[in-house]
C-alpha atoms as a PDB file:
ATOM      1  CA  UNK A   1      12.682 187.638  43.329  1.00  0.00           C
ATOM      2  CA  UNK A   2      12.744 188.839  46.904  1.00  0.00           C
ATOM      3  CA  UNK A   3      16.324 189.878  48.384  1.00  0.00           C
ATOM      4  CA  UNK A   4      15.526 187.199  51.217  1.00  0.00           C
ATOM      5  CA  UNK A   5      15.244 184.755  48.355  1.00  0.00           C
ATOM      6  CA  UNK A   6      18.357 185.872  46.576  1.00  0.00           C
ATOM      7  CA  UNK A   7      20.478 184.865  49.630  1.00  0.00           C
ATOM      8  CA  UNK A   8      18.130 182.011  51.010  1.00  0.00           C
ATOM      9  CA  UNK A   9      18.016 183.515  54.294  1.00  0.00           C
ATOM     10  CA  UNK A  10      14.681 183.774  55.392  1.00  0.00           C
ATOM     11  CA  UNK A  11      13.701 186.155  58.735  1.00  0.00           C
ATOM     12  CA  UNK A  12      13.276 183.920  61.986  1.00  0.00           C
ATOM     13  CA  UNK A  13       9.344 183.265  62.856  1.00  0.00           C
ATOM     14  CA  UNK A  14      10.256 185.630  65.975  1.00  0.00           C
ATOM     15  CA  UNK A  15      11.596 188.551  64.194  1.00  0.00           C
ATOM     16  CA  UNK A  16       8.791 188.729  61.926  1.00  0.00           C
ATOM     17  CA  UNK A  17       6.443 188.094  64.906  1.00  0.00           C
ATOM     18  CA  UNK A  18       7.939 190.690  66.808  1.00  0.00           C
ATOM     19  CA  UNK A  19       8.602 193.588  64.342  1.00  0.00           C
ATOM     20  CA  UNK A  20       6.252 192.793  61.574  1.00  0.00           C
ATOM     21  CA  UNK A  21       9.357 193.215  59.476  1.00  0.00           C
ATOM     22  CA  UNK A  22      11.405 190.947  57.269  1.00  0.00           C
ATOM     23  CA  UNK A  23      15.001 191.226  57.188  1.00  0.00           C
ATOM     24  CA  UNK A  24      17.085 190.202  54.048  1.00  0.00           C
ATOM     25  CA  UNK A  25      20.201 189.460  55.188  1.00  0.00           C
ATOM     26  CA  UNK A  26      21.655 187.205  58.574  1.00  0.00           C
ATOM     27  CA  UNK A  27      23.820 190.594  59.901  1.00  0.00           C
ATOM     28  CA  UNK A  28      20.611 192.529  59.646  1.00  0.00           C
ATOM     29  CA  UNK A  29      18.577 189.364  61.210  1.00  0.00           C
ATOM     30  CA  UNK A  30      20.977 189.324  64.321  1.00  0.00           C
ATOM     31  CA  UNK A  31      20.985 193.136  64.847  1.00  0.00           C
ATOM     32  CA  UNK A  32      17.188 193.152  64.797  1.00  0.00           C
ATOM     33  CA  UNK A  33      16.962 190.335  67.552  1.00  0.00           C
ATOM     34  CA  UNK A  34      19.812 191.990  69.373  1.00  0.00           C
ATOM     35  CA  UNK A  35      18.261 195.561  69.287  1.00  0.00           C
ATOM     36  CA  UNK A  36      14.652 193.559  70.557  1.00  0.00           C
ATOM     37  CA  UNK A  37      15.926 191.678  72.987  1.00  0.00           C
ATOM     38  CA  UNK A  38      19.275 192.836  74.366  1.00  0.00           C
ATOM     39  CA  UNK A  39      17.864 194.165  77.422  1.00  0.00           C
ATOM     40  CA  UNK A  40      15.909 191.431  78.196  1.00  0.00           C
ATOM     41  CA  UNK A  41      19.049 188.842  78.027  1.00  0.00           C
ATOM     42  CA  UNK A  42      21.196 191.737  79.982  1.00  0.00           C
ATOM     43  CA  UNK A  43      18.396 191.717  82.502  1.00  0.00           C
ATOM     44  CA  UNK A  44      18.303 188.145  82.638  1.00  0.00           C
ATOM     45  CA  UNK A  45      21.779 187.422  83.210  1.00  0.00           C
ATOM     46  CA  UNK A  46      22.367 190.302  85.982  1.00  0.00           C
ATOM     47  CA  UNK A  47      19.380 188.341  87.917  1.00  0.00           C
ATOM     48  CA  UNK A  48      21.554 185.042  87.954  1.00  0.00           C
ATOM     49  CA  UNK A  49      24.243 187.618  89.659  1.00  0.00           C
ATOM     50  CA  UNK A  50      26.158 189.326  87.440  1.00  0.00           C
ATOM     51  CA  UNK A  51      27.320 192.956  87.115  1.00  0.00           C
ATOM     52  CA  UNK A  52      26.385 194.770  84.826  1.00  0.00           C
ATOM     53  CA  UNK A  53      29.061 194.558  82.505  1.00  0.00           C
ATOM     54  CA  UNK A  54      29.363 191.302  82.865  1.00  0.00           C
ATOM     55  CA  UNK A  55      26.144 190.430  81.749  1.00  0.00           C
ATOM     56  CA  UNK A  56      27.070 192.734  79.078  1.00  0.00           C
ATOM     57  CA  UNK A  57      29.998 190.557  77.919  1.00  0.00           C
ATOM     58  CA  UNK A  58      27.042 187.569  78.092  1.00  0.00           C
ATOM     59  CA  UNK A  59      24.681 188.901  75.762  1.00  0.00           C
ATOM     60  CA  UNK A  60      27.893 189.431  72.844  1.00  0.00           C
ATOM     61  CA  UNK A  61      28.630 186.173  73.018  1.00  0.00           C
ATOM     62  CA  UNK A  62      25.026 185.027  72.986  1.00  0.00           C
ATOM     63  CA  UNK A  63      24.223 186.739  69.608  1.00  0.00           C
ATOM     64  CA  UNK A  64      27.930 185.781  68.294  1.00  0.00           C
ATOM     65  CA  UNK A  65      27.147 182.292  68.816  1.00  0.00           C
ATOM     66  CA  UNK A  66      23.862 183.187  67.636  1.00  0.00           C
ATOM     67  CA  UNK A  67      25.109 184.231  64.467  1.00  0.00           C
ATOM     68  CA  UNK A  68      27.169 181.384  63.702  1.00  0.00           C
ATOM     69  CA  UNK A  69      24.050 179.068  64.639  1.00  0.00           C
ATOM     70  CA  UNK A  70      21.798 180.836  61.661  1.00  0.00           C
ATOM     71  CA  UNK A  71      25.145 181.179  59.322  1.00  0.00           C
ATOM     72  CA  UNK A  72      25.356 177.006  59.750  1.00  0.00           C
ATOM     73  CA  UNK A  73      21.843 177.251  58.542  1.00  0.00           C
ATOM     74  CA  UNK A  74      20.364 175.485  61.915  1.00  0.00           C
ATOM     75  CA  UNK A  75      16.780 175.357  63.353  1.00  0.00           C
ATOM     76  CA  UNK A  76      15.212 178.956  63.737  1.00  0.00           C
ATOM     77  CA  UNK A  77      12.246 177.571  65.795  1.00  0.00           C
ATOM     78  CA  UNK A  78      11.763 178.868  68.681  1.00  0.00           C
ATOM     79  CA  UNK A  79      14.878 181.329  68.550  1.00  0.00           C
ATOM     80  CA  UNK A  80      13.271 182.656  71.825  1.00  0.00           C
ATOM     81  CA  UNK A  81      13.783 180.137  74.344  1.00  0.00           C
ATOM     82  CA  UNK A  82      17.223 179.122  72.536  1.00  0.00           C
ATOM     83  CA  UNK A  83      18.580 182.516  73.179  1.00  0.00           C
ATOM     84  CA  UNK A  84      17.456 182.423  76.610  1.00  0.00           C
ATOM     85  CA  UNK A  85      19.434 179.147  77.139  1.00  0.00           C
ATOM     86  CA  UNK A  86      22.029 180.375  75.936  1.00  0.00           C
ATOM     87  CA  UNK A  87      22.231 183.135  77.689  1.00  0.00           C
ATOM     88  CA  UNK A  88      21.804 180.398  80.960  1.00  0.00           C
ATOM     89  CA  UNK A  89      24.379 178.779  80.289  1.00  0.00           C
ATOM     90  CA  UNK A  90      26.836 181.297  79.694  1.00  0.00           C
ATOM     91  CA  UNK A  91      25.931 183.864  82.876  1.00  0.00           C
ATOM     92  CA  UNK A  92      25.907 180.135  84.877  1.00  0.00           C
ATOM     93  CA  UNK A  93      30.083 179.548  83.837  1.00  0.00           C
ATOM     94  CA  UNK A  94      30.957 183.552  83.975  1.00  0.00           C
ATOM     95  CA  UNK A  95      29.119 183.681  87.362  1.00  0.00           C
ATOM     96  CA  UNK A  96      31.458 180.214  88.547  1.00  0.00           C
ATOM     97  CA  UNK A  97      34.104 181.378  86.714  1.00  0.00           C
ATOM     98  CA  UNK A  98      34.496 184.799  88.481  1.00  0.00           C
ATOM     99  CA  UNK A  99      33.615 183.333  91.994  1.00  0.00           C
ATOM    100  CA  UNK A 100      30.765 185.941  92.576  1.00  0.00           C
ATOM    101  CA  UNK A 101      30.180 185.914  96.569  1.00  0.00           C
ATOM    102  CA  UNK A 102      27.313 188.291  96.507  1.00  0.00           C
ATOM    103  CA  UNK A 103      24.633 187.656  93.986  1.00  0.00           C
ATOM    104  CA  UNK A 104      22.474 190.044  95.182  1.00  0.00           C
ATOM    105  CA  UNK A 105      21.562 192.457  92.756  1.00  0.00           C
ATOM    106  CA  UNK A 106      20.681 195.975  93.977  1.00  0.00           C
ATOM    107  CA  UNK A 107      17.744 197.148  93.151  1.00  0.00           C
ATOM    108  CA  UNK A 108      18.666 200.008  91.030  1.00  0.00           C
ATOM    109  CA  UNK A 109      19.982 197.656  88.249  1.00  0.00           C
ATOM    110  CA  UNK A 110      16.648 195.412  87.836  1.00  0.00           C
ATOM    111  CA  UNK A 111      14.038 198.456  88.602  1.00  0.00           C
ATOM    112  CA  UNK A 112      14.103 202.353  88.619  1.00  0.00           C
ATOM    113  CA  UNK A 113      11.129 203.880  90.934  1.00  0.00           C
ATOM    114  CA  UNK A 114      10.611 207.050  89.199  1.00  0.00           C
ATOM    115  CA  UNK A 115       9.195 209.844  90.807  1.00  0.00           C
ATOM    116  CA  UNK A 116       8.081 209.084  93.948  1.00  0.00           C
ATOM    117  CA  UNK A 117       7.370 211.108  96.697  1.00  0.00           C
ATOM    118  CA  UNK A 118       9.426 210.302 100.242  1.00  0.00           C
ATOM    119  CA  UNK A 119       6.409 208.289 101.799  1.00  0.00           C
ATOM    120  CA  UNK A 120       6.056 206.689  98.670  1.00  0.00           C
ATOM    121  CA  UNK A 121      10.021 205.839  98.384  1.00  0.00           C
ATOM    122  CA  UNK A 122       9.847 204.339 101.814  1.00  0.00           C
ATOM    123  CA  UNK A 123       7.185 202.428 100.910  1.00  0.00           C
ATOM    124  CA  UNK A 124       7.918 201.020  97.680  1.00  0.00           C
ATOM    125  CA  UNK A 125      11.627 200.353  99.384  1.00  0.00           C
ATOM    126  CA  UNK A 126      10.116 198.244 102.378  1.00  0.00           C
ATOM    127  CA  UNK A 127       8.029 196.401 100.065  1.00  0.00           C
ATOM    128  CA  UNK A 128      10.430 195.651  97.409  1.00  0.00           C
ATOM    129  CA  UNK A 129      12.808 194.291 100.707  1.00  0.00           C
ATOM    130  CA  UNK A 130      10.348 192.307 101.595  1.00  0.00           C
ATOM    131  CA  UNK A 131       9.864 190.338  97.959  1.00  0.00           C
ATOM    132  CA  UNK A 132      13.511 190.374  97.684  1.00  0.00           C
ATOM    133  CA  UNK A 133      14.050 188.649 100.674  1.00  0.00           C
ATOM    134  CA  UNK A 134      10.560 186.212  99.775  1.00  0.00           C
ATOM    135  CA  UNK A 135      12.273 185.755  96.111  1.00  0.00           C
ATOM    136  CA  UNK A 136      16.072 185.111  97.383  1.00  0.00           C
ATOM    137  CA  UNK A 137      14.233 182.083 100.135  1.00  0.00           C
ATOM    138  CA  UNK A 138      12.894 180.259  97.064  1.00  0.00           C
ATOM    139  CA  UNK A 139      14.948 177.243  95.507  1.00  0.00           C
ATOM    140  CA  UNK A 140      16.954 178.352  92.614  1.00  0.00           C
ATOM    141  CA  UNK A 141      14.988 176.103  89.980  1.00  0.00           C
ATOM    142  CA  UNK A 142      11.839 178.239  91.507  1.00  0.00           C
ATOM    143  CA  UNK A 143      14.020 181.799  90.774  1.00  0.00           C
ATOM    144  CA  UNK A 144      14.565 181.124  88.037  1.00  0.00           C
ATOM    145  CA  UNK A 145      10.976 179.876  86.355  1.00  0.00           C
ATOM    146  CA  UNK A 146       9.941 183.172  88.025  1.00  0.00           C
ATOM    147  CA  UNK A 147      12.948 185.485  86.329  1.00  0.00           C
ATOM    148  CA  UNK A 148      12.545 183.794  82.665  1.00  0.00           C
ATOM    149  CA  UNK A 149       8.361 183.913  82.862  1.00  0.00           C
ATOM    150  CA  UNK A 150       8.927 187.746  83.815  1.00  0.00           C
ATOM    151  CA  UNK A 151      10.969 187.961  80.391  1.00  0.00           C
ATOM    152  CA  UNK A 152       7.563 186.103  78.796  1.00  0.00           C
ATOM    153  CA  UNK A 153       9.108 183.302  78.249  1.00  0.00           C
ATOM    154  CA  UNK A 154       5.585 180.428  77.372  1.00  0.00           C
ATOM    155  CA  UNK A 155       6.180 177.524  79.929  1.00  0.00           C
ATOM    156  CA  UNK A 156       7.009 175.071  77.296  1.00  0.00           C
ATOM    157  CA  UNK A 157      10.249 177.623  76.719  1.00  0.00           C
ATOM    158  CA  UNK A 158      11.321 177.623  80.155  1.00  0.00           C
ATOM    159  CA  UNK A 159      11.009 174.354  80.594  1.00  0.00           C
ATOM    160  CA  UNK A 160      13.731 173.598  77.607  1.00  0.00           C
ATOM    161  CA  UNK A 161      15.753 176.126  79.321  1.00  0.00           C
ATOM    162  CA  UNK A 162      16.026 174.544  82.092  1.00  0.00           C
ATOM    163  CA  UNK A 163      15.758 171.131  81.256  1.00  0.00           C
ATOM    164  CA  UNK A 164      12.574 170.198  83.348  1.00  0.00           C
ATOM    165  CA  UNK A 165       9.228 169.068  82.595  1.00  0.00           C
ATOM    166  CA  UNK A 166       6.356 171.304  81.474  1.00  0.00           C
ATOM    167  CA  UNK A 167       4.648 169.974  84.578  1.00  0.00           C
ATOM    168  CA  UNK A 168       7.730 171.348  87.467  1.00  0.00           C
ATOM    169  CA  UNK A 169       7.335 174.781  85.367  1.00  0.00           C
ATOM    170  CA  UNK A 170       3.834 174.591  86.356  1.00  0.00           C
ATOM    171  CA  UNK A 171       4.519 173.546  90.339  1.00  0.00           C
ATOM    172  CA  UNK A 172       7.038 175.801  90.645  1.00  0.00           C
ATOM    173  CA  UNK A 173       5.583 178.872  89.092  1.00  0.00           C
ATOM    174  CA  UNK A 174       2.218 178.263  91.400  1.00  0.00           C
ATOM    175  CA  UNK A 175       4.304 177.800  94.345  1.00  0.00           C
ATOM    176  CA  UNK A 176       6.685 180.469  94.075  1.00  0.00           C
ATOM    177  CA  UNK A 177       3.805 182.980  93.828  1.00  0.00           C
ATOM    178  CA  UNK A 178       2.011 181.704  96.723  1.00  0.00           C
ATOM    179  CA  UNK A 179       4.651 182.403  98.605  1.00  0.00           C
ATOM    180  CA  UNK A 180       5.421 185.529  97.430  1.00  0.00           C
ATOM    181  CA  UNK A 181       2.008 186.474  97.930  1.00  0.00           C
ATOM    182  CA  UNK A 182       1.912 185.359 101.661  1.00  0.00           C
ATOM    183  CA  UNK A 183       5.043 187.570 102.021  1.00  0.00           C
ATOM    184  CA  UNK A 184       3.132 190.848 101.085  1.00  0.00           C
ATOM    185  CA  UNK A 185       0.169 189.645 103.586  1.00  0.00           C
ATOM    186  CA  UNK A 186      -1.648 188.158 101.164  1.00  0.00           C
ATOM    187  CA  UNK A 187      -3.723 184.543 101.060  1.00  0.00           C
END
């Protein structure tokens, strides 16, 4: 008999999906999702306009509450999208909470440009102003299909995470790109 058997704790469909391993016990379950995904959520939660170590704090309490969710023996499907919700929810009450004036983000804390020469710098700076400003214009529901399909989310996912039909995921997702491409010049 298999150690996941012995303690009737199987792995999550994700974990298996996305290490090809299977974990044996719930600690080991959670520290495998957290190690996968931690800067995913982190990155997730600094674009709704937190700092750094606030989004931090976040991403503990997502996979604490995460933990007692699989220790009450609750759904595993879709693990995903739940931690992504969750992970909403709480960066949406730290972010009222604290009173956060500026939500911009700076750039350096959602993108590093590598080694780039000082044409290339100016370039990739004006451009990335450009988006930024393109991306900040949208509607929040619109920001925010964009920032959780950037993190893969499937549109069925965001959708739960947001609350809003498959269909608005869609609209919004097609419409937000359009205009980011007409920003860059594009048609």
């Amino acid at each position: 008999m298999s150690n996941a058997s012995q303690s009737g704790i199987e792995a999550s469909p994700l974990v298996r999906l996305e290490t090809g391993v299977k974990v044996y016990s719930l600690e080991e379950e959670v520290l495998c999702l957290h190690d996968h995904l931690r800067a995913r959520l982190i990155r997730y939660a600094v674009s709704l306009g937190l700092k750094s170590h606030d989004a931090e704090d976040v991403v503990q309490e997502v996979f604490l509450a995460l933990f007692r969710h699989l220790q009450s023996k609750r759904s595993c499907s879709n693990l995903l999208g739940w931690l992504f919700r969750v992970a909403h929810n709480l960066a949406l009450k730290r972010r009222v909470r604290y009173s956060l004036e500026d939500q911009t983000v700076a750039g350096e804390e959602l993108c590093t440009m590598g080694d780039l020469g000082p044409e290339e710098s100016i370039l990739f700076g004006e451009r990335h102003l450009r988006l930024r400003r393109a991306f900040e214009a949208l509607p929040e529901a619109d920001r925010l299909c964009l920032q959780l399909r950037s993190e893969g989310l499937k549109y069925r996912e965001i959708a739960k995470v947001l609350g809003i039909s498959l269909g608005n995921v869609a609209n919004s997702l097609g419409r937000s790109l359009d205009r980011l491409r007409r920003s860059e010049g594009e048609r």
